[in-house]
PDB file of N, CA and C in Angstrom:
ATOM      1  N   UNK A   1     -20.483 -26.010 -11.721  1.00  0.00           N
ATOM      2  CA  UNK A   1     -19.954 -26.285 -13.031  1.00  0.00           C
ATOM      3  C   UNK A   1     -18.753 -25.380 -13.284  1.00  0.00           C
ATOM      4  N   UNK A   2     -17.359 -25.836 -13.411  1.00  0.00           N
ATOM      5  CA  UNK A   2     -16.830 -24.920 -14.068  1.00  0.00           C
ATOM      6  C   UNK A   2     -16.489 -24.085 -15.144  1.00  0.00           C
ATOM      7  N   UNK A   3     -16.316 -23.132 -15.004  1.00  0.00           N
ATOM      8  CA  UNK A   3     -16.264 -22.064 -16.092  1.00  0.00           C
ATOM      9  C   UNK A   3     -15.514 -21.959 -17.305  1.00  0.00           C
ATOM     10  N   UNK A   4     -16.181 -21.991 -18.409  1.00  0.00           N
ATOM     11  CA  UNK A   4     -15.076 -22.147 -19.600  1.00  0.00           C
ATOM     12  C   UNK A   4     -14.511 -20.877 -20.031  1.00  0.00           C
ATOM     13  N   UNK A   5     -13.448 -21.960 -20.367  1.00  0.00           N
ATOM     14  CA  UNK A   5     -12.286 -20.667 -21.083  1.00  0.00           C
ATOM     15  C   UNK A   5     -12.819 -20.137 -22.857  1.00  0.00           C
ATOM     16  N   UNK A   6     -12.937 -18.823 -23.274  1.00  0.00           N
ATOM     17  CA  UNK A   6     -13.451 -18.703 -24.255  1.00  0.00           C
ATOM     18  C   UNK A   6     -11.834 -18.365 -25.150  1.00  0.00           C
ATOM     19  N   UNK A   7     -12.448 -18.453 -26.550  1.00  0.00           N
ATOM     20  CA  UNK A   7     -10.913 -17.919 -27.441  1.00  0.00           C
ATOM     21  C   UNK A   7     -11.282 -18.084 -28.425  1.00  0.00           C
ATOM     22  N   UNK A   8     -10.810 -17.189 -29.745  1.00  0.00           N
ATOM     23  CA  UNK A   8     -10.677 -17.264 -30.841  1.00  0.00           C
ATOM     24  C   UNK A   8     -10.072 -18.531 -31.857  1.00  0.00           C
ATOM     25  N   UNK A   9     -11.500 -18.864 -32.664  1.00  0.00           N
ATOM     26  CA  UNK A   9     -10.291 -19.983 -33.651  1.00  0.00           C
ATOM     27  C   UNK A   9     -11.050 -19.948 -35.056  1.00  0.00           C
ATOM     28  N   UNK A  10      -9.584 -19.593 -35.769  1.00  0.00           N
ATOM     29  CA  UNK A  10      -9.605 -19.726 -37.524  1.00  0.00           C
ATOM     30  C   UNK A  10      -9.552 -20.918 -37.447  1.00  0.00           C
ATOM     31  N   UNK A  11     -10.685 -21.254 -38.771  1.00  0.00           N
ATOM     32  CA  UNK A  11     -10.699 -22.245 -39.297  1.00  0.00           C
ATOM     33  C   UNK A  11     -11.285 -22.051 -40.642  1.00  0.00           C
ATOM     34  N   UNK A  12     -10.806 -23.224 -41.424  1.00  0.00           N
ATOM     35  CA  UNK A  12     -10.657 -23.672 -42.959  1.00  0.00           C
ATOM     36  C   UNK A  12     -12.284 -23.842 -43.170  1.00  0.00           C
ATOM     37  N   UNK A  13     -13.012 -22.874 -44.320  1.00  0.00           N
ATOM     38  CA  UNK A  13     -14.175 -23.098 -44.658  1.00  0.00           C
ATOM     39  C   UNK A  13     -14.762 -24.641 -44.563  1.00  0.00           C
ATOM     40  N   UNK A  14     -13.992 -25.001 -45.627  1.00  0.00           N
ATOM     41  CA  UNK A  14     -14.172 -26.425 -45.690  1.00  0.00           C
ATOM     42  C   UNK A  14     -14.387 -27.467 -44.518  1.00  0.00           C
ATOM     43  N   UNK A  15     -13.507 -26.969 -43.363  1.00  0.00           N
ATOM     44  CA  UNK A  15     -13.145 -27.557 -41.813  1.00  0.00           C
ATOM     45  C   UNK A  15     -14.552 -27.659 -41.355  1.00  0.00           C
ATOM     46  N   UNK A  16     -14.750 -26.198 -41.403  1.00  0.00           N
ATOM     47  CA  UNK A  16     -15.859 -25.676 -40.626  1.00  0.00           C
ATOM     48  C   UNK A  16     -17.456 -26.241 -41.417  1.00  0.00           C
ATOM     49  N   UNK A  17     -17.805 -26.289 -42.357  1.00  0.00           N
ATOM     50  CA  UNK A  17     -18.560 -26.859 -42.809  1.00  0.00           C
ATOM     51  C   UNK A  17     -18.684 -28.368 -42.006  1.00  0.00           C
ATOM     52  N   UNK A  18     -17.770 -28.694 -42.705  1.00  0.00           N
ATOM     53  CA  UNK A  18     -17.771 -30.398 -42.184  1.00  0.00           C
ATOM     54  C   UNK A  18     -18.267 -30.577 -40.913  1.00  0.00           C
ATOM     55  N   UNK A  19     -17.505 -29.580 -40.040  1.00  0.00           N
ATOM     56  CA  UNK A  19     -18.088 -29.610 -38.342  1.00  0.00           C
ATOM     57  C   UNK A  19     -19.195 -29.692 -38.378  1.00  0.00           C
ATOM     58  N   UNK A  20     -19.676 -28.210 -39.066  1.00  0.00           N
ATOM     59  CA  UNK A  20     -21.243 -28.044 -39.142  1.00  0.00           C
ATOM     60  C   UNK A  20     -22.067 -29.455 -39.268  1.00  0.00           C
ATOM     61  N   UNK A  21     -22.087 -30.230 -40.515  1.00  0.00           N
ATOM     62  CA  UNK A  21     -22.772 -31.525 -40.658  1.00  0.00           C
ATOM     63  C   UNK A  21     -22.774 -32.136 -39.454  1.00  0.00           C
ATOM     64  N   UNK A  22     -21.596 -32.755 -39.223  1.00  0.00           N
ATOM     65  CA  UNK A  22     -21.399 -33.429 -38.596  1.00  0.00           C
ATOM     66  C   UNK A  22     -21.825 -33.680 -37.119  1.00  0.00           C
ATOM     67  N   UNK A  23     -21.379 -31.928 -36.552  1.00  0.00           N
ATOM     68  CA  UNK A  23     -22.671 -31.367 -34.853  1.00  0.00           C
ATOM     69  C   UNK A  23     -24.399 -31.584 -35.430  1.00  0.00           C
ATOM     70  N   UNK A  24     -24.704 -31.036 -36.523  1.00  0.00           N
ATOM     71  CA  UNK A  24     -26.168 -31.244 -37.044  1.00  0.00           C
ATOM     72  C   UNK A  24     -26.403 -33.046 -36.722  1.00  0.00           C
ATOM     73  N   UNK A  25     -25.771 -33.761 -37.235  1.00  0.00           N
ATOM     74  CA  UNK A  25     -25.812 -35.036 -37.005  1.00  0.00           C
ATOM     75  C   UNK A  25     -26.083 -35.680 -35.441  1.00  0.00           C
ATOM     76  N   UNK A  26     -25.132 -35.234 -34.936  1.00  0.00           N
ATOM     77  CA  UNK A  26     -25.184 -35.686 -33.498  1.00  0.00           C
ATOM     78  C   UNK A  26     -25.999 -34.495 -32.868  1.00  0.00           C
ATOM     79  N   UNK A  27     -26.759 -33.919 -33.330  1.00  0.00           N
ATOM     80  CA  UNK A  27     -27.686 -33.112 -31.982  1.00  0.00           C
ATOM     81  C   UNK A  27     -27.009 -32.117 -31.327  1.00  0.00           C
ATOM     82  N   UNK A  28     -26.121 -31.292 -32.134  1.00  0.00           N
ATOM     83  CA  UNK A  28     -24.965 -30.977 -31.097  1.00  0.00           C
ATOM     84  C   UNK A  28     -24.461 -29.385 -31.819  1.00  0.00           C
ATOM     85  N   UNK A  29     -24.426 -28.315 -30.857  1.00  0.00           N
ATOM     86  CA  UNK A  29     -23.974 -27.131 -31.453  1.00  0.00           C
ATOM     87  C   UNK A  29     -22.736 -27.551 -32.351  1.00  0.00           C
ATOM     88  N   UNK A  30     -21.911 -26.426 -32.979  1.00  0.00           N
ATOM     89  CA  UNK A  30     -20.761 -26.868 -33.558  1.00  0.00           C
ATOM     90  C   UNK A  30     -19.301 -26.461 -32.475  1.00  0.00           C
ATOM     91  N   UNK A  31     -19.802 -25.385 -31.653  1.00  0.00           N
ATOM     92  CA  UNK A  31     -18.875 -25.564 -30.312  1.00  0.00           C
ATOM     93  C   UNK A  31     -18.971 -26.715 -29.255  1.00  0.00           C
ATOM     94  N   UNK A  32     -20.082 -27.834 -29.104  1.00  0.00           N
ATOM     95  CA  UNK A  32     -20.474 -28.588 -28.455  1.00  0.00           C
ATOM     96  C   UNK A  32     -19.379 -29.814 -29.299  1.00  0.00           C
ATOM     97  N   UNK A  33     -19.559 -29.652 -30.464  1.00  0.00           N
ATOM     98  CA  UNK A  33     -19.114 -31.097 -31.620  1.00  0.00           C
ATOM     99  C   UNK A  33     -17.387 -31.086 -31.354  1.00  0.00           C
ATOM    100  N   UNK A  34     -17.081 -29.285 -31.608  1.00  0.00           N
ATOM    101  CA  UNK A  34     -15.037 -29.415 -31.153  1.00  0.00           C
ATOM    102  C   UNK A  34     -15.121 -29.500 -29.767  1.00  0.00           C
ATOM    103  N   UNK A  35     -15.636 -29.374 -28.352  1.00  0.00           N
ATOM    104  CA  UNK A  35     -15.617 -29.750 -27.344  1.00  0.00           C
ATOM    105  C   UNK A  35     -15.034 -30.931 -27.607  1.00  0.00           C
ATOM    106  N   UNK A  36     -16.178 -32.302 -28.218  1.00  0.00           N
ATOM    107  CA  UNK A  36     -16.119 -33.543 -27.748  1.00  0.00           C
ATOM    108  C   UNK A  36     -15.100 -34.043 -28.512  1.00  0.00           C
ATOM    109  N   UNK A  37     -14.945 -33.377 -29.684  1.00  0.00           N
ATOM    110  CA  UNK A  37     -13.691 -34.103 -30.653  1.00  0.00           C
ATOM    111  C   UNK A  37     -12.443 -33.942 -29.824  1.00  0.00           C
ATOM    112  N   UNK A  38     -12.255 -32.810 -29.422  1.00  0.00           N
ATOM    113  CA  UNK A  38     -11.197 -32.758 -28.401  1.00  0.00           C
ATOM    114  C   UNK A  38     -10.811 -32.658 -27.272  1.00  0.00           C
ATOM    115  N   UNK A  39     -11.964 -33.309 -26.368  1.00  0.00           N
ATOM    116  CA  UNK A  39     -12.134 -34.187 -25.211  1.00  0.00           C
ATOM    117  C   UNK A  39     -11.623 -35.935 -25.495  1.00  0.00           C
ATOM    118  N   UNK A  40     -12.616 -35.920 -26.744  1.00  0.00           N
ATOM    119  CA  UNK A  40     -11.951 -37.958 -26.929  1.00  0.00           C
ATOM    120  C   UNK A  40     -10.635 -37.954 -27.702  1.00  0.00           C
ATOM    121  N   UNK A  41      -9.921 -36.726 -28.512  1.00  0.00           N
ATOM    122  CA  UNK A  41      -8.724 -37.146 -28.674  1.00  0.00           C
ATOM    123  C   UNK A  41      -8.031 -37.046 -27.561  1.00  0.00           C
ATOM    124  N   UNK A  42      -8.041 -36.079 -26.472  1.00  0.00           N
ATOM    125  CA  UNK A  42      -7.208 -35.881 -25.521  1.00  0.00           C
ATOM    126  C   UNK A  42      -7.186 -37.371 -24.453  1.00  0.00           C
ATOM    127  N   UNK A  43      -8.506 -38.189 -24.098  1.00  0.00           N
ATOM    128  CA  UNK A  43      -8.375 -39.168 -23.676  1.00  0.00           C
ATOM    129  C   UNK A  43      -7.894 -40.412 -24.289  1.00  0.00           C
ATOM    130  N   UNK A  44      -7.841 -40.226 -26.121  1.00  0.00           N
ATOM    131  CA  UNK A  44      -7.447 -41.325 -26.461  1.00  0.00           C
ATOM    132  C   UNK A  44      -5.547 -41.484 -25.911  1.00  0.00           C
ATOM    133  N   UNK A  45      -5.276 -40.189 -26.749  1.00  0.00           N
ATOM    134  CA  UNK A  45      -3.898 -40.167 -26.344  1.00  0.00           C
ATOM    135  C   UNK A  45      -3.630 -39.548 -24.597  1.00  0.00           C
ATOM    136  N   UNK A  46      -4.154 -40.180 -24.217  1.00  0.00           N
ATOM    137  CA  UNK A  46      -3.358 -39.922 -22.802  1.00  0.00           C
ATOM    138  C   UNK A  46      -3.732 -39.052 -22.032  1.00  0.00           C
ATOM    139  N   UNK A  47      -3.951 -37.889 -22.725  1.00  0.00           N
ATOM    140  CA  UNK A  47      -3.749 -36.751 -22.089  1.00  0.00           C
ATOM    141  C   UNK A  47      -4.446 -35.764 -21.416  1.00  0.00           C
ATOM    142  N   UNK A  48      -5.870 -36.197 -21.025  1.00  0.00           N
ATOM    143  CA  UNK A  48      -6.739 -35.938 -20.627  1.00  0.00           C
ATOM    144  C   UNK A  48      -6.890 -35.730 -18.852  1.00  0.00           C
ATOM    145  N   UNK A  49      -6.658 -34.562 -18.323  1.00  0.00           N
ATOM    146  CA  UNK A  49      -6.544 -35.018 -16.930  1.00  0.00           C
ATOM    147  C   UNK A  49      -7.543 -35.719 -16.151  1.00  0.00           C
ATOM    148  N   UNK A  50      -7.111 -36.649 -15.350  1.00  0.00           N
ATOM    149  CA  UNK A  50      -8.026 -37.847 -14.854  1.00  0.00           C
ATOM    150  C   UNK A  50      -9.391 -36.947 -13.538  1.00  0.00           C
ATOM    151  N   UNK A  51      -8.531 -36.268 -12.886  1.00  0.00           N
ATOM    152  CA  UNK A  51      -9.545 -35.019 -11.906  1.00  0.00           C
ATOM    153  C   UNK A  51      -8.677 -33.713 -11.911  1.00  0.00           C
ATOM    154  N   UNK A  52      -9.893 -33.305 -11.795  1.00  0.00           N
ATOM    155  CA  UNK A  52      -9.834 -31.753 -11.384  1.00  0.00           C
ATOM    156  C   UNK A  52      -8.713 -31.553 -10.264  1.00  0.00           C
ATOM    157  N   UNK A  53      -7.562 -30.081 -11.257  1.00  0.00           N
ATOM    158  CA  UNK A  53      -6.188 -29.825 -10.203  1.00  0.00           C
ATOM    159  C   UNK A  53      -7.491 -29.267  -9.092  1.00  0.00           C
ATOM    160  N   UNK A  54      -6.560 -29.549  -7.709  1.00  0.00           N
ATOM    161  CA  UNK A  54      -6.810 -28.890  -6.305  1.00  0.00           C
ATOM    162  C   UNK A  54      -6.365 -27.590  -6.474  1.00  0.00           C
ATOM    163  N   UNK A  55      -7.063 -26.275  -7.285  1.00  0.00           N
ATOM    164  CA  UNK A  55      -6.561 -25.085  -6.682  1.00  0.00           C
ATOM    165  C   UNK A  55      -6.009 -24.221  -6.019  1.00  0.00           C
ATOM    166  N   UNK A  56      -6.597 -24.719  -4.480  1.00  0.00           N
ATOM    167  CA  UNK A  56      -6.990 -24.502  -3.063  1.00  0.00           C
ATOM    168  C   UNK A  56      -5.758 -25.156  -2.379  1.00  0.00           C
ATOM    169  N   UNK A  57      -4.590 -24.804  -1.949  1.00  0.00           N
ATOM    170  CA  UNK A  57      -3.490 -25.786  -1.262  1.00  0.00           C
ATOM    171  C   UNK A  57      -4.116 -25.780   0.320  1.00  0.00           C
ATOM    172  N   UNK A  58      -4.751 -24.681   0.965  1.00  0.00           N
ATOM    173  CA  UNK A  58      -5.365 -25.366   2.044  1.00  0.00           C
ATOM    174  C   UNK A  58      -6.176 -26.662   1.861  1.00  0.00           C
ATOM    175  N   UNK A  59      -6.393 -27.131   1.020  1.00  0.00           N
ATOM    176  CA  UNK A  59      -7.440 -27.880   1.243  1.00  0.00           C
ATOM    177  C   UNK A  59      -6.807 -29.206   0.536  1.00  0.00           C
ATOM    178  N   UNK A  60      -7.261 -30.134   1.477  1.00  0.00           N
ATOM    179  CA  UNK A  60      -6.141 -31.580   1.323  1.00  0.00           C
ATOM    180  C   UNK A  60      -6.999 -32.343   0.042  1.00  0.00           C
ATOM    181  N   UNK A  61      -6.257 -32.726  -1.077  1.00  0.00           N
ATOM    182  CA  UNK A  61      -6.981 -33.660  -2.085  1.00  0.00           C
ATOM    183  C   UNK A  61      -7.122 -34.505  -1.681  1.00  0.00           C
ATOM    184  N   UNK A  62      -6.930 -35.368  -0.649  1.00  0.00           N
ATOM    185  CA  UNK A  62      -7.686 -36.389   0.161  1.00  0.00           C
ATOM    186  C   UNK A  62      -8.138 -36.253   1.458  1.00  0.00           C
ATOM    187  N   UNK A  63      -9.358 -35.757   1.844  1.00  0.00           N
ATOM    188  CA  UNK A  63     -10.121 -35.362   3.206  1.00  0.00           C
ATOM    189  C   UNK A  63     -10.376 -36.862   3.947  1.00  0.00           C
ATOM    190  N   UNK A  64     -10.009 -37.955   3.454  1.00  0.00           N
ATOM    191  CA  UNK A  64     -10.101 -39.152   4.852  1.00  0.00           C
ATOM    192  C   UNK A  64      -9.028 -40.103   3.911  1.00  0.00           C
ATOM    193  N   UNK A  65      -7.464 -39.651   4.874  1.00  0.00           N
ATOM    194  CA  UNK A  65      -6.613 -40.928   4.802  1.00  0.00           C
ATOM    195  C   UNK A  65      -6.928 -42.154   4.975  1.00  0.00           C
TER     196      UNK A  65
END
């Protein structure tokens, strides 16, 4: 599994509440709920990378031409 990046984020009482409900709703921490909100905006608009960058330049992103 890879490893997440951690970081600080202000947010608007009000914001944050709402999250709150809203992860309560879906079963879902409130770091679990901005995960997915901004996982499906990033795929709506585009921008979501399709696979995982190759790190590793020894190692060919396609192992059978």
């Amino acid at each position: 599994m890879a490893e997440k990046k951690k970081f600080l984020l202000r947010i608007d009482e009000k914001v944050y509440a709402a999250l709150e409900k809203w992860a309560a709703d879906e079963l879902r921490s409130i770091n679990a709920q901005i995960e997915f909100l901004l996982t499906e905006a990033l795929k709506k608009s585009g921008r979501f990378p399709q696979k995982p960058e190759n790190n590793n330049p020894a190692e060919p992103d396609n192992p059978n031409p």
